[in-house]
Protein backbone atom coordinates (compact mmCIF):
# COMPACT_ATOMS: atom_id res chain seq x y z
CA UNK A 1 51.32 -48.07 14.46
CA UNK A 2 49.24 -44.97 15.20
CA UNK A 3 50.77 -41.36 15.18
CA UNK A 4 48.28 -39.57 17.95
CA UNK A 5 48.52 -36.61 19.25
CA UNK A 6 51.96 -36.69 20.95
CA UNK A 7 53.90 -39.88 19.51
CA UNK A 8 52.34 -41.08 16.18
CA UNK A 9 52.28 -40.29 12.33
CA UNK A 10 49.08 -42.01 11.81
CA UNK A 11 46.47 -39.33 11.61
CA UNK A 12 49.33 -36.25 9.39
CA UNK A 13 46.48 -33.89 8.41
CA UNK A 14 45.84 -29.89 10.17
CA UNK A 15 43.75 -31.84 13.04
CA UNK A 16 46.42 -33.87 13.93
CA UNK A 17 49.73 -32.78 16.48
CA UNK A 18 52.27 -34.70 15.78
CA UNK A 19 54.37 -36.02 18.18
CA UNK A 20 56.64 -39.29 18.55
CA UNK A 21 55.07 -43.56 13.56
CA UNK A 22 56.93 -57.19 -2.16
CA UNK A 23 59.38 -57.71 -3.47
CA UNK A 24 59.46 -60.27 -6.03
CA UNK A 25 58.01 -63.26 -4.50
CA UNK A 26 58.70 -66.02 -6.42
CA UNK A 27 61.22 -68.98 -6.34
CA UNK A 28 63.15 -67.86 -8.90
CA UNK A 29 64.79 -70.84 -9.15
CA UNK A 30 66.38 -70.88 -13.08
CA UNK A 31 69.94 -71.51 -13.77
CA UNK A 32 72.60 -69.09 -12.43
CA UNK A 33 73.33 -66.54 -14.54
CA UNK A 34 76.91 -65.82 -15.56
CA UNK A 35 79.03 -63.17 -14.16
CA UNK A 36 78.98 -61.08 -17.29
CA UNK A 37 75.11 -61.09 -17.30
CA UNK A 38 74.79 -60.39 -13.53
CA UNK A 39 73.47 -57.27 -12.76
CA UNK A 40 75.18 -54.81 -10.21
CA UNK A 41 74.09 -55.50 -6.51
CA UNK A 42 71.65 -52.76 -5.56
CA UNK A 43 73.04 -49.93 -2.45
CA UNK A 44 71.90 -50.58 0.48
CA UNK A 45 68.25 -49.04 1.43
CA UNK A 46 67.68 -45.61 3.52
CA UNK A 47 66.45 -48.33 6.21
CA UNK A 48 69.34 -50.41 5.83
CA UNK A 49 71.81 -47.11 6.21
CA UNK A 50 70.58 -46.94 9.89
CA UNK A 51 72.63 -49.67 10.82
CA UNK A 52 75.68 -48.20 11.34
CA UNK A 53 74.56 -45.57 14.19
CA UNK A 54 75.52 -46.29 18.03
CA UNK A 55 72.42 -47.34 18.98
CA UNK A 56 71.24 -50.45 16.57
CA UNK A 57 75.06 -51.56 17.25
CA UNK A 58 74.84 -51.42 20.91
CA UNK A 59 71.60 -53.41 20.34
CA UNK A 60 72.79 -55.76 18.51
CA UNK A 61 76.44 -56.39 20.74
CA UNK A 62 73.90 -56.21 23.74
CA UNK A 63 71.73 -58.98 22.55
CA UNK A 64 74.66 -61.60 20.91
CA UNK A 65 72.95 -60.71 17.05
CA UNK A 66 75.62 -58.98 16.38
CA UNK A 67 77.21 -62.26 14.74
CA UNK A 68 73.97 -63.27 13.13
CA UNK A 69 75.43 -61.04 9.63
CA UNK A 70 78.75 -62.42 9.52
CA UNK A 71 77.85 -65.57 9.81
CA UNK A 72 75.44 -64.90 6.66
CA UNK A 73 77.72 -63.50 5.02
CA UNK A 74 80.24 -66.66 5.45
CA UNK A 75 77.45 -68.92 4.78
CA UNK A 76 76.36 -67.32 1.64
CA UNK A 77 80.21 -66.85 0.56
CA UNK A 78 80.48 -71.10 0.49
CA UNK A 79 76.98 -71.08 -1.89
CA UNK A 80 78.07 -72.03 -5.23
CA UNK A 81 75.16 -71.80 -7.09
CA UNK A 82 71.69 -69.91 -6.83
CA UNK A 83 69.76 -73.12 -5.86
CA UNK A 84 72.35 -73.46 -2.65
CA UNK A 85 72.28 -69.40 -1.88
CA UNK A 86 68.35 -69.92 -1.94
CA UNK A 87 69.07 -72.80 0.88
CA UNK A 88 71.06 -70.39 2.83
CA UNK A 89 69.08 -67.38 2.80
CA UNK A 90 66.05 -69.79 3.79
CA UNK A 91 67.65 -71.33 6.62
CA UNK A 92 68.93 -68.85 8.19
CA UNK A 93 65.71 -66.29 7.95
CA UNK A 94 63.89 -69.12 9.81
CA UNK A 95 66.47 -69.46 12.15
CA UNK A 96 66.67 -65.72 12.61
CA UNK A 97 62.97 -65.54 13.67
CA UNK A 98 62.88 -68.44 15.79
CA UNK A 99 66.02 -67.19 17.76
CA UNK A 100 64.33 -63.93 18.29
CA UNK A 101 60.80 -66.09 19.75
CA UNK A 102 63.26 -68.22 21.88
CA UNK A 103 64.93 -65.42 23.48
CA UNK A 104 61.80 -63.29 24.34
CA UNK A 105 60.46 -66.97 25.50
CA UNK A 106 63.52 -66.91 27.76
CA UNK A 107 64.95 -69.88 25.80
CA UNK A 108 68.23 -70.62 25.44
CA UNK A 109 71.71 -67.80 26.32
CA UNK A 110 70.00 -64.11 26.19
CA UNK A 111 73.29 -63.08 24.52
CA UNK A 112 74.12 -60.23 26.48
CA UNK A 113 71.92 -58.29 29.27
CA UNK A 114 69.37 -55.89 26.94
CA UNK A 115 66.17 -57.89 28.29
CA UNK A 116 64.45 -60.71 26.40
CA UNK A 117 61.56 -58.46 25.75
CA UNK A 118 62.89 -56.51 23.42
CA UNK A 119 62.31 -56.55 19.24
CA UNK A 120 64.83 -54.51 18.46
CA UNK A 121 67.90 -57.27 18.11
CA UNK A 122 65.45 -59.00 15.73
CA UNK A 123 64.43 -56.02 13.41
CA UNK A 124 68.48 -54.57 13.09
CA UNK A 125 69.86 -57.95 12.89
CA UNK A 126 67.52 -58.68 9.55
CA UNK A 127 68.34 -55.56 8.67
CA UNK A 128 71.94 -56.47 8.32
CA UNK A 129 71.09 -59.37 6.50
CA UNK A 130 69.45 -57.89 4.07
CA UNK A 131 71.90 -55.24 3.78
CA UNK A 132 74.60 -58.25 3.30
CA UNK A 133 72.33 -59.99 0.23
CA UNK A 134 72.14 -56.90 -1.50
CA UNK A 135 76.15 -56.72 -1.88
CA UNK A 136 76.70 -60.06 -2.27
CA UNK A 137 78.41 -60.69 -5.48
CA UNK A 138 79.02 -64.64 -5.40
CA UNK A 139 81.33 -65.31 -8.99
CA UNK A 140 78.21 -66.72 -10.57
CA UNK A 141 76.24 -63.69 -10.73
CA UNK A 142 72.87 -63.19 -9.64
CA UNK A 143 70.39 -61.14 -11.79
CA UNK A 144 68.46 -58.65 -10.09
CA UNK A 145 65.05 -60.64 -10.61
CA UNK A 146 67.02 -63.55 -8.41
CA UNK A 147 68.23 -60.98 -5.86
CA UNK A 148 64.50 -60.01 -5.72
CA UNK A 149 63.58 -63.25 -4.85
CA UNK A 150 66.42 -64.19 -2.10
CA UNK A 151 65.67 -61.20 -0.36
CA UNK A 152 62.08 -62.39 -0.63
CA UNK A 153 62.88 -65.36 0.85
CA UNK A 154 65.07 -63.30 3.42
CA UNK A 155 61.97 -61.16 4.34
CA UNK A 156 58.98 -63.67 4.34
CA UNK A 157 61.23 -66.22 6.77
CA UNK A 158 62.86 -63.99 8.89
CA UNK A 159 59.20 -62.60 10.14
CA UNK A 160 57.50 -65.55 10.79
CA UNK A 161 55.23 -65.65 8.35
CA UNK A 162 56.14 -68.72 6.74
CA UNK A 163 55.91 -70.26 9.95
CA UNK A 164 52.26 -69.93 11.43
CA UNK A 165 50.89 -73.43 12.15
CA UNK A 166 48.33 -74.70 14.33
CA UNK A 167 47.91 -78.48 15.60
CA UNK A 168 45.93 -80.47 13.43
CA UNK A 169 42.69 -82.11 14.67
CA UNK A 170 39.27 -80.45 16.13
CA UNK A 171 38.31 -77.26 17.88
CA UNK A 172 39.80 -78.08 20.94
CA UNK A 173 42.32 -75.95 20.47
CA UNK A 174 41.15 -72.34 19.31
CA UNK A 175 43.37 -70.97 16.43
CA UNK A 176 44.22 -67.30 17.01
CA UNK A 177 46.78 -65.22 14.83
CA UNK A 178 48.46 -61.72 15.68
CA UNK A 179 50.27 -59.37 13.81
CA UNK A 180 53.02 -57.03 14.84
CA UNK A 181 55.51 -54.20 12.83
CA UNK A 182 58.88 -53.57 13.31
CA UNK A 183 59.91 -50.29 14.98
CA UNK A 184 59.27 -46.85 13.10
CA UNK A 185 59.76 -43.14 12.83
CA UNK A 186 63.60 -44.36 13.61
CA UNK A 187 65.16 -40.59 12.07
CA UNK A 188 63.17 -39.20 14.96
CA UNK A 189 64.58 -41.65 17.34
CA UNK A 190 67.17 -44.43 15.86
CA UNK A 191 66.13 -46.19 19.47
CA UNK A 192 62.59 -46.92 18.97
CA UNK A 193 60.72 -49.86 19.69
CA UNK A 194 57.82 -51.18 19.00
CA UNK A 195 55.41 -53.13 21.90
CA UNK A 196 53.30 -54.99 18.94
CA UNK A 197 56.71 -56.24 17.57
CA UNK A 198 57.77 -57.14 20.74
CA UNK A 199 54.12 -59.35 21.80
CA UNK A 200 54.68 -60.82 18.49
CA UNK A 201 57.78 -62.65 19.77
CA UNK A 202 56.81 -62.85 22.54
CA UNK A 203 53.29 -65.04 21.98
CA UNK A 204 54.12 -66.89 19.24
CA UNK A 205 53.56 -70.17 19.53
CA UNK A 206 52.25 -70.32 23.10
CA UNK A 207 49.03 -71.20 24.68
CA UNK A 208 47.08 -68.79 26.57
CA UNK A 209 43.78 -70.26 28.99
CA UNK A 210 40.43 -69.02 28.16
CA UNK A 211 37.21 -69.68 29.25
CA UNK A 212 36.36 -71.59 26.09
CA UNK A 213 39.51 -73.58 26.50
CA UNK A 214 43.14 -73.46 25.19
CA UNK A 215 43.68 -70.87 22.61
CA UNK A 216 47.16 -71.61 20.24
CA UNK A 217 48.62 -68.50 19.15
CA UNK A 218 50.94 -67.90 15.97
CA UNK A 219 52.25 -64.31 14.70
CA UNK A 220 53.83 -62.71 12.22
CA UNK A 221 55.40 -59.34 12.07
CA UNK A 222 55.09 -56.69 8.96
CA UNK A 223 57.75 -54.01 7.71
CA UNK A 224 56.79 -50.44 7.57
CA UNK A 225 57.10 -49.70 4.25
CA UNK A 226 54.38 -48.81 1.62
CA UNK A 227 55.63 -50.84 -1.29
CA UNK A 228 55.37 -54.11 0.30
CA UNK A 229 51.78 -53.36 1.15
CA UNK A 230 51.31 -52.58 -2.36
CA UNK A 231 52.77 -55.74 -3.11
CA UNK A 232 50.19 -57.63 -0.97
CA UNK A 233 52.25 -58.91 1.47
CA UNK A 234 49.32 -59.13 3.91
CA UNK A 235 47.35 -61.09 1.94
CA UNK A 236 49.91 -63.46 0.70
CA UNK A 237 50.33 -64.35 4.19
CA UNK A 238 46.65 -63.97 5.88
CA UNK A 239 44.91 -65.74 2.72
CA UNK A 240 46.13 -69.50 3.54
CA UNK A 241 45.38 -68.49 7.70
CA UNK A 242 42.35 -66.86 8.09
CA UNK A 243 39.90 -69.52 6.45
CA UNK A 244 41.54 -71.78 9.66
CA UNK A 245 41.40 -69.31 12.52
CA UNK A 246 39.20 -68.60 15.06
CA UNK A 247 40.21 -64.98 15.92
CA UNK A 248 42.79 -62.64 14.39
CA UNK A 249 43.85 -59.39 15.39
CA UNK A 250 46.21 -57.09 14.00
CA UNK A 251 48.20 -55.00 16.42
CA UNK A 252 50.38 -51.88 16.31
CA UNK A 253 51.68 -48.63 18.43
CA UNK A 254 48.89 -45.82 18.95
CA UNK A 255 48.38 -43.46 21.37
CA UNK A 256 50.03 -42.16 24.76
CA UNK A 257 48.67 -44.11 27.69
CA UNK A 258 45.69 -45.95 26.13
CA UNK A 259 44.49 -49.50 24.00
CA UNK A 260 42.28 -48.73 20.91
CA UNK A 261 40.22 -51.60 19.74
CA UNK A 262 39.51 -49.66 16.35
CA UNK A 263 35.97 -50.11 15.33
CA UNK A 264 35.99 -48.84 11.13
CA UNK A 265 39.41 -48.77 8.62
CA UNK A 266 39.62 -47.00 5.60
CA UNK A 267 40.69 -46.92 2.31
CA UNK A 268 42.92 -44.01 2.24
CA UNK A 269 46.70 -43.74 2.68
CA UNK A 270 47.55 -40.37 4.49
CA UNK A 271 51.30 -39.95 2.79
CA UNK A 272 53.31 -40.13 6.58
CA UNK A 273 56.86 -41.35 5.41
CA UNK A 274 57.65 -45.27 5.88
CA UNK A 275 60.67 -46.72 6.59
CA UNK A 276 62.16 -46.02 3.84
CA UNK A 277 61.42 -42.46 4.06
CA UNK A 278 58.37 -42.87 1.03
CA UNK A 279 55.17 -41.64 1.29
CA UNK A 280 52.19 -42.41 -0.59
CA UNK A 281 48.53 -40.26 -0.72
CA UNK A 282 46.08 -42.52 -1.95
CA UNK A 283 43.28 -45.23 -2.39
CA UNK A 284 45.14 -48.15 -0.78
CA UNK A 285 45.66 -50.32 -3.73
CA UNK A 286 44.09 -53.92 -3.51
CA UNK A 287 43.08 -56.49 -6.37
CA UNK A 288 39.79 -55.95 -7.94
CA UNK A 289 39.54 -51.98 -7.02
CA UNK A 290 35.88 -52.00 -8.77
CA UNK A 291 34.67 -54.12 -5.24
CA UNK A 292 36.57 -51.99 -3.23
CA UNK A 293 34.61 -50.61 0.03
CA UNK A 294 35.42 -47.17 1.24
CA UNK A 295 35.11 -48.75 4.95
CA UNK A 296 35.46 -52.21 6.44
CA UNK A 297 34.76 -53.05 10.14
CA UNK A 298 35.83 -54.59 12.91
CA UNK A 299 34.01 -58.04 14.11
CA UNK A 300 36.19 -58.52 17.91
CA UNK A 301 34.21 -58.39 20.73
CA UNK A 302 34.67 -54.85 21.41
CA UNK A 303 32.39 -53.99 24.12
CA UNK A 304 33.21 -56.94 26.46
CA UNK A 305 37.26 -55.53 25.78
CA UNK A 306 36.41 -52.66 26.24
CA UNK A 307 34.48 -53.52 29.98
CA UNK A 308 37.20 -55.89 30.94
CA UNK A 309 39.93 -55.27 33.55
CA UNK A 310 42.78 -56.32 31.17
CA UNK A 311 45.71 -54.56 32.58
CA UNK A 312 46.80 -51.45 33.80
CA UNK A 313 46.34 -48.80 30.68
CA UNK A 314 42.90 -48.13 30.03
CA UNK A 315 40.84 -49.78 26.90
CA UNK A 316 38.64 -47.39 24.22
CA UNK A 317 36.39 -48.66 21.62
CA UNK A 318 37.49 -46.07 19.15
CA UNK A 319 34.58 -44.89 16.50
CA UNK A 320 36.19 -41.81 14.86
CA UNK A 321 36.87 -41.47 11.04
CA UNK A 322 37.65 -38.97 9.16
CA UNK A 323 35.55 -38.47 5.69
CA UNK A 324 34.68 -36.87 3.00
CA UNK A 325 30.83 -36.86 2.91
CA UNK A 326 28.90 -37.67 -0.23
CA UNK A 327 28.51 -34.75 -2.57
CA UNK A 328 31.31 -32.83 -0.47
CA UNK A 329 35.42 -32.00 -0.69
CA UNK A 330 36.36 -31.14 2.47
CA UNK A 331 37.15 -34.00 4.87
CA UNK A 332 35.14 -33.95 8.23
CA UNK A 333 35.79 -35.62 11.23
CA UNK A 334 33.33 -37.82 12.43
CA UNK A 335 33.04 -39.00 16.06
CA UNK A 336 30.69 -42.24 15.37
CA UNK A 337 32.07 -43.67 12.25
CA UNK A 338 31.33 -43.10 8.85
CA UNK A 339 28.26 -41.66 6.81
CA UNK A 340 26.71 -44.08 4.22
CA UNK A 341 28.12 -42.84 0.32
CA UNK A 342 31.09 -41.13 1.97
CA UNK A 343 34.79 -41.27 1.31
CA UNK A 344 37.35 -42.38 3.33
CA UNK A 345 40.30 -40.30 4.79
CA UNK A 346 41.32 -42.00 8.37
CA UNK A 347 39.95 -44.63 9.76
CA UNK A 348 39.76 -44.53 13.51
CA UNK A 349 43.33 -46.05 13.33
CA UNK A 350 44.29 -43.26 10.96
CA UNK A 351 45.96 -43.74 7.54
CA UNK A 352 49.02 -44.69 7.99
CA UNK A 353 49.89 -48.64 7.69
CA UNK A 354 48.16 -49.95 10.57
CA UNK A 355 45.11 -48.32 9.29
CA UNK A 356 45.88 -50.03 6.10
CA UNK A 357 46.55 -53.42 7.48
CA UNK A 358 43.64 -53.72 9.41
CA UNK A 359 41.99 -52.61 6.31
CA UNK A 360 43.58 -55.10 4.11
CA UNK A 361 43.18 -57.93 6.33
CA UNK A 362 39.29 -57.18 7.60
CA UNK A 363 38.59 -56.86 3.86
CA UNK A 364 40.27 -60.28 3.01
CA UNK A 365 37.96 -61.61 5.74
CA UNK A 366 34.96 -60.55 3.86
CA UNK A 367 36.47 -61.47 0.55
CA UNK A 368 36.58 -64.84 2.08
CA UNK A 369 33.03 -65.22 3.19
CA UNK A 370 33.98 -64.96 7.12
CA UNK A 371 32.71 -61.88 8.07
CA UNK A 372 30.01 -63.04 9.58
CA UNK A 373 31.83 -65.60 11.79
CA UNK A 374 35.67 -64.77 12.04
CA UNK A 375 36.22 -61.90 14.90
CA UNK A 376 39.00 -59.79 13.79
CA UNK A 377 39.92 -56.25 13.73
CA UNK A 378 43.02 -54.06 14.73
CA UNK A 379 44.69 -53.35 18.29
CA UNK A 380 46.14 -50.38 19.15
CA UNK A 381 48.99 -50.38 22.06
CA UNK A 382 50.19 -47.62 23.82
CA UNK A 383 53.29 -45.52 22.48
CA UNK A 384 56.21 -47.35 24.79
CA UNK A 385 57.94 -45.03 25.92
CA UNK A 386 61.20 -44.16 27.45
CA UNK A 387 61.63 -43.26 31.47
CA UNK A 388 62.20 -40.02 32.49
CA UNK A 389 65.44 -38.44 32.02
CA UNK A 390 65.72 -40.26 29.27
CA UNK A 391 63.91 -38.86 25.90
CA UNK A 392 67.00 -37.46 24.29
CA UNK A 393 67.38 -39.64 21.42
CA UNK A 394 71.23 -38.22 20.59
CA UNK A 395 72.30 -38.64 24.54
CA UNK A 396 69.79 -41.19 25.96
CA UNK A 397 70.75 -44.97 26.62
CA UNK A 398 69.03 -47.71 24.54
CA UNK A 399 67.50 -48.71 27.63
CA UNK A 400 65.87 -48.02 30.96
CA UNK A 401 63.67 -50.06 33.78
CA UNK A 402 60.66 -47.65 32.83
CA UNK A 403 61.32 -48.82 29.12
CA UNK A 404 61.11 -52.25 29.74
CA UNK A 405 58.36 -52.41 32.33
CA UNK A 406 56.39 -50.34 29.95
CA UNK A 407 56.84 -53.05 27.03
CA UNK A 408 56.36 -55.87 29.55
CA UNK A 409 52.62 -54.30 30.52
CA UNK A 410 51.80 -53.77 27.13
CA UNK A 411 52.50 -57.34 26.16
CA UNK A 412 50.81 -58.69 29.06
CA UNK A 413 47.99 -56.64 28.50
CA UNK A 414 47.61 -57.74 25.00
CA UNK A 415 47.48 -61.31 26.31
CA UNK A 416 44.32 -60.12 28.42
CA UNK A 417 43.01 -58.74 25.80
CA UNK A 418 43.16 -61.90 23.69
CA UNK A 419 42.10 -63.97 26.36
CA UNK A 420 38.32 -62.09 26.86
CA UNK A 421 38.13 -62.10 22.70
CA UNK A 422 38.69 -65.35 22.78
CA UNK A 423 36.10 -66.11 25.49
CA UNK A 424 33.26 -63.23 24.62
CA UNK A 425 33.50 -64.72 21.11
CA UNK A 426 32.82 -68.31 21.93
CA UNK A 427 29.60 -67.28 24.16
CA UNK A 428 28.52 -65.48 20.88
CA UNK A 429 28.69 -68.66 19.21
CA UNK A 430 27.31 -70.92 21.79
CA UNK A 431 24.50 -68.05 22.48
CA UNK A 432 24.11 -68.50 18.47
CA UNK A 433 23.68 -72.29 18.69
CA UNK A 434 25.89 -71.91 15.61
CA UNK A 435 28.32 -75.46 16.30
């Protein structure tokens, strides 16, 4: 999720022109609380607000989700205790995500005729999930720590990242994991989607042929929000994974026309609104901040992406930062990464969040030991974009052939793109005689 010049909030500082870019975790599982003791269900979020505009409703009657929140809201109006609401909200998060990786599989009813590519059913419907937890007032009462914790629950399961599994047994399967975010900068355009959200449903859980064999690939997709950064979502889903993977890439929206394999990340957060409409200029806050690097890297097989014929929007090994040199005050751009001592301010995918999870989840690697054998590092798509005629956001349709064969190259092309890691990495190894 990069804010370029023309479409992306990633880079918001004088050299950039803009254009078009947790929660409490625990089970919580303790005895209801009475009604009296409940606290009052929270308003529903600037995000959640959205919902009610044209567009994420003609999404949502286009796609068949539009029953997915009444049907949560029926379901959660039979709980009768905390422990059963828990059940619910569990279930049907799962069930949320998997419906959302059948239909851009092409499995089962597409629910209406916006194409099985798209994200977008998946990230309003949760939406409106969420949005129905938060008002729920069953006659037991909930207190606001067990809210926390259902919507949790909600979050973690409805995004697939309680549900990344690989097949047990050898290496003959390779073990790769992606990451996608849900759409973004939605005041500027409510219709927004985003193509790493998208691949993310559409490659999880398939098998794509490499040189080196069958590669298995699970996902997971990430909100655009600060706080649950903060709140080291990442990690709490990447920590279990990556000691089990063989590659992992992280993949968001960049720049008009072009993939970014995105060679350094920093440790800066630029301040560009989330979803939420929160911004946040800082160090990007991690556990054990005395350790903390200014920089981490990326360890995919960049220059053999970068040569490849992947698909049909061209490929850049991206080595720009923006720092703060040692002894200085004024941040510099730098065309081949970083200066040794200096400070971070943009890492070559900027500093917004998908700066900040490639940071977070490159520096887990090395926290981990692996990065010296685990290739990983962040993706950058192109912006997908809308077909001409249609950019107005207040008169435009939700849809358009340009739109979708856009977000159909994109995905395909992250496939590619996968494919040659996967196969430039194993030569590395077997060149390595590392077994």
């Amino acid at each position: 999720m990069r804010f370029p010049p023309l479409l992306s909030p990633l880079l918001p500082s004088a050299r950039v022109r803009i254009g078009v870019l947790g929660l409490a975790l625990l089970a919580g599982l303790a005895a209801p609380v009475t009604a009296s003791a409940a606290e009052a269900p929270a308003a529903p979020t600037v995000e959640e607000q959205r919902l009610d505009r044209a567009a994420p409703q003609e999404i949502l009657r286009r796609s068949g989700f539009d029953a997915v929140a009444p049907e949560f809201a029926r379901a959660l109006g039979h709980a009768r205790s905390y422990a059963r609401a828990r059940g619910v909200v569990v279930r049907q998060a799962s069930a949320l995500w998997q419906r959302a990786v059948d239909r851009a599989q092409g499995r089962g009813p597409a629910g209406g005729d916006l194409s099985r590519d798209d994200d977008r059913p998946l990230y309003w419907a949760r939406l409106a999930l969420v949005r129905e937890l938060r008002l729920w007032a069953p006659s037991f009462g909930v207190s606001d720590t067990q809210r926390a914790a259902l919507l949790g629950e909600l979050e973690r399961n409805s995004r697939g990242q309680t549900a990344i599994r690989y097949p047990c047994g050898g290496g003959a399967v390779k073990r790769v994991l992606v990451t996608g975010f849900d759409p973004f900068t939605l005041d500027r355009d409510v219709r927004i989607s985003n193509p790493s959200g998208a691949t993310a449903l559409a490659l999880d859980g398939t098998v794509i042929q490499t040189a080196d064999g069958p590669a298995r690939v699970e996902t997971a997709v990430f909100p655009v929000r600060w706080q649950d950064f903060a709140d080291r979502t990442v990690e709490r889903t990447l920590k279990p994974v990556l000691p089990k993977v063989d590659l992992f890439a992280t993949v968001s929206q960049g720049r008009v026309g072009r993939f970014d394999v995105e060679r350094t990340n920093g440790a800066w957060r630029g301040g560009f609104p989330d979803n939420e409409n929160i911004g946040r200029t800082e160090t990007v806050p991690v556990t054990d901040p005395a350790s903390q690097p200014q920089w981490t890297s990326t360890t995919l097989p960049y220059k053999a992406i970068v040569a490849a014929n992947t698909g049909r929007f061209p490929v850049y090994d991206n080595t720009s930062v923006t720092e703060i040199p040692a002894g200085g005050t004024d941040p510099v751009v730098r065309a081949d990464g970083p200066t040794a001592g200096s400070t971070a301010r943009a890492g070559g995918g900027g500093n917004y969040l998908s700066n900040e999870i490639a940071y977070r989840a490159t520096l887990l690697r090395d926290r981990l030991g692996l990065g010296g054998t685990l290739p990983g590092g962040h993706v950058h798509t192109p912006v997908l974009q809308f077909g001409t005629g249609n950019t107005d956001p207040a008169t435009g349709a939700v849809t358009d052939p340009e739109f979708v064969r856009n977000r159909l190259d994109i995905i395909d092309q992250v496939r590619s793109i996968l494919t040659v890691a996967v196969d430039a990495s194993g030569q590395a190894v077997a060149s390595s005689g590392v077994s």
